[in-house]
Protein backbone atom coordinates (compact mmCIF):
# COMPACT_ATOMS: atom_id res chain seq x y z
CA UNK A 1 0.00 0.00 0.00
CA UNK A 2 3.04 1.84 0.53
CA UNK A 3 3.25 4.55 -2.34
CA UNK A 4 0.40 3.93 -4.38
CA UNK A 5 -1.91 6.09 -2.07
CA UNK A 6 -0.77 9.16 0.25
CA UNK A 7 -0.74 8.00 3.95
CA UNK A 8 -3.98 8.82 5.46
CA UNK A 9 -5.89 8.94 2.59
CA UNK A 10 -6.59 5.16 2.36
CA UNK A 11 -10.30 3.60 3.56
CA UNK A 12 -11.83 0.09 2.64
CA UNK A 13 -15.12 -1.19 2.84
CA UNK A 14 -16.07 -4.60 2.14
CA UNK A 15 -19.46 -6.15 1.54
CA UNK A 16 -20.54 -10.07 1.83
CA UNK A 17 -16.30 -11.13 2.51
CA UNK A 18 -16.05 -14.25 4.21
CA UNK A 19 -14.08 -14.23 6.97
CA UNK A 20 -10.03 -13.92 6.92
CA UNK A 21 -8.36 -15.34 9.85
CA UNK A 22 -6.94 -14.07 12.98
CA UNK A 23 -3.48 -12.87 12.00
CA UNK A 24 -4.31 -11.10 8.61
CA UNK A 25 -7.20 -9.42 10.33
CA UNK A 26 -4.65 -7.71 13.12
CA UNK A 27 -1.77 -7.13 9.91
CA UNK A 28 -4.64 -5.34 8.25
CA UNK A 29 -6.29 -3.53 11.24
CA UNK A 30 -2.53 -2.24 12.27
CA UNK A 31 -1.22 -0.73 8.68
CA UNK A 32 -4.71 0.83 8.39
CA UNK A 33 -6.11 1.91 12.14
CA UNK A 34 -9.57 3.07 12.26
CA UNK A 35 -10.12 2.68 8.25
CA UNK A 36 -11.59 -0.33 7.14
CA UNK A 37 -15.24 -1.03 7.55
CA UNK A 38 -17.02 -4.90 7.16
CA UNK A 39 -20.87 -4.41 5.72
CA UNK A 40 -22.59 -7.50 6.47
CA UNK A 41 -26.32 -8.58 6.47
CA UNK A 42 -26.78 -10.94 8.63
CA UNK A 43 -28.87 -13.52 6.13
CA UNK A 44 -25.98 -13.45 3.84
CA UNK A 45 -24.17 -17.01 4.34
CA UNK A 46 -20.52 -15.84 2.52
CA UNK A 47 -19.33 -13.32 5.76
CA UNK A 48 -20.50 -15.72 8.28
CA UNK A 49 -17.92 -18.60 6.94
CA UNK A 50 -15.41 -20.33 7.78
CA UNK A 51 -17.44 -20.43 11.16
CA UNK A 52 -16.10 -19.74 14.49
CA UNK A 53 -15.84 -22.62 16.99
CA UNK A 54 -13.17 -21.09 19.78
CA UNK A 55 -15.23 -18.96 21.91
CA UNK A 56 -12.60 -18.04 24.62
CA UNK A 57 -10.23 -16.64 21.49
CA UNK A 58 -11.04 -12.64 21.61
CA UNK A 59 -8.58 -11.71 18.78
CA UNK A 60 -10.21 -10.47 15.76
CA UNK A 61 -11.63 -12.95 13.22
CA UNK A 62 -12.25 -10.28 10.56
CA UNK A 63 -10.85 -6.79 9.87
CA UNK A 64 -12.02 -3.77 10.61
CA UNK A 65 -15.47 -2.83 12.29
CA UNK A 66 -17.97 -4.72 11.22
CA UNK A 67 -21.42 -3.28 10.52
CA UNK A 68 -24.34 -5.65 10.78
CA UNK A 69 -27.59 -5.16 8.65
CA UNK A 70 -29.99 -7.72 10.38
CA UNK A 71 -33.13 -5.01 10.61
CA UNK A 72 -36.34 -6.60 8.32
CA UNK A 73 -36.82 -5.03 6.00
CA UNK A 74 -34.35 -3.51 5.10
CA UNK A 75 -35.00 0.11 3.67
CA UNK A 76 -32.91 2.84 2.59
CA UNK A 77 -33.90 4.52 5.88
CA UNK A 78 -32.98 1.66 8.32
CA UNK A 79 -30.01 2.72 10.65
């Protein structure tokens, strides 16, 4: 990321990504702190897999913050 676009100017936003993994969630977090965004609705199968099964395990299992649509229905005006 270094070089192709001026530090600080970088944001990502995914939509319907399965999830990545402990240690490439906290690489991605750390070069880009407060900047990426997960959009997920919560009938859509693809972000909820591979599925969790280690509960005690707080690291992150996907980057960023993820935002959850799981309001029915869902409208242009749902928060």
């Amino acid at each position: 990321m270094k070089g192709i676009v001026p530090e600080g100017q970088l944001s990502i936003y995914t939509f319907g990504m399965p999830r990545v993994g402990d240690y490439y969630a906290e690489e991605f977090d750390r070069l880009l702190v407060n900047k990426t965004w997960r959009i997920v609705h919560r009938k859509d199968l693809v972000p909820h897999i591979p599925t969790r099964t280690d509960t005690e395990n707080t690291s992150p299992y996907h980057h960023g913050v993820e935002i959850l649509y799981g309001v029915e229905p869902m409208l242009r005006t749902s928060s």
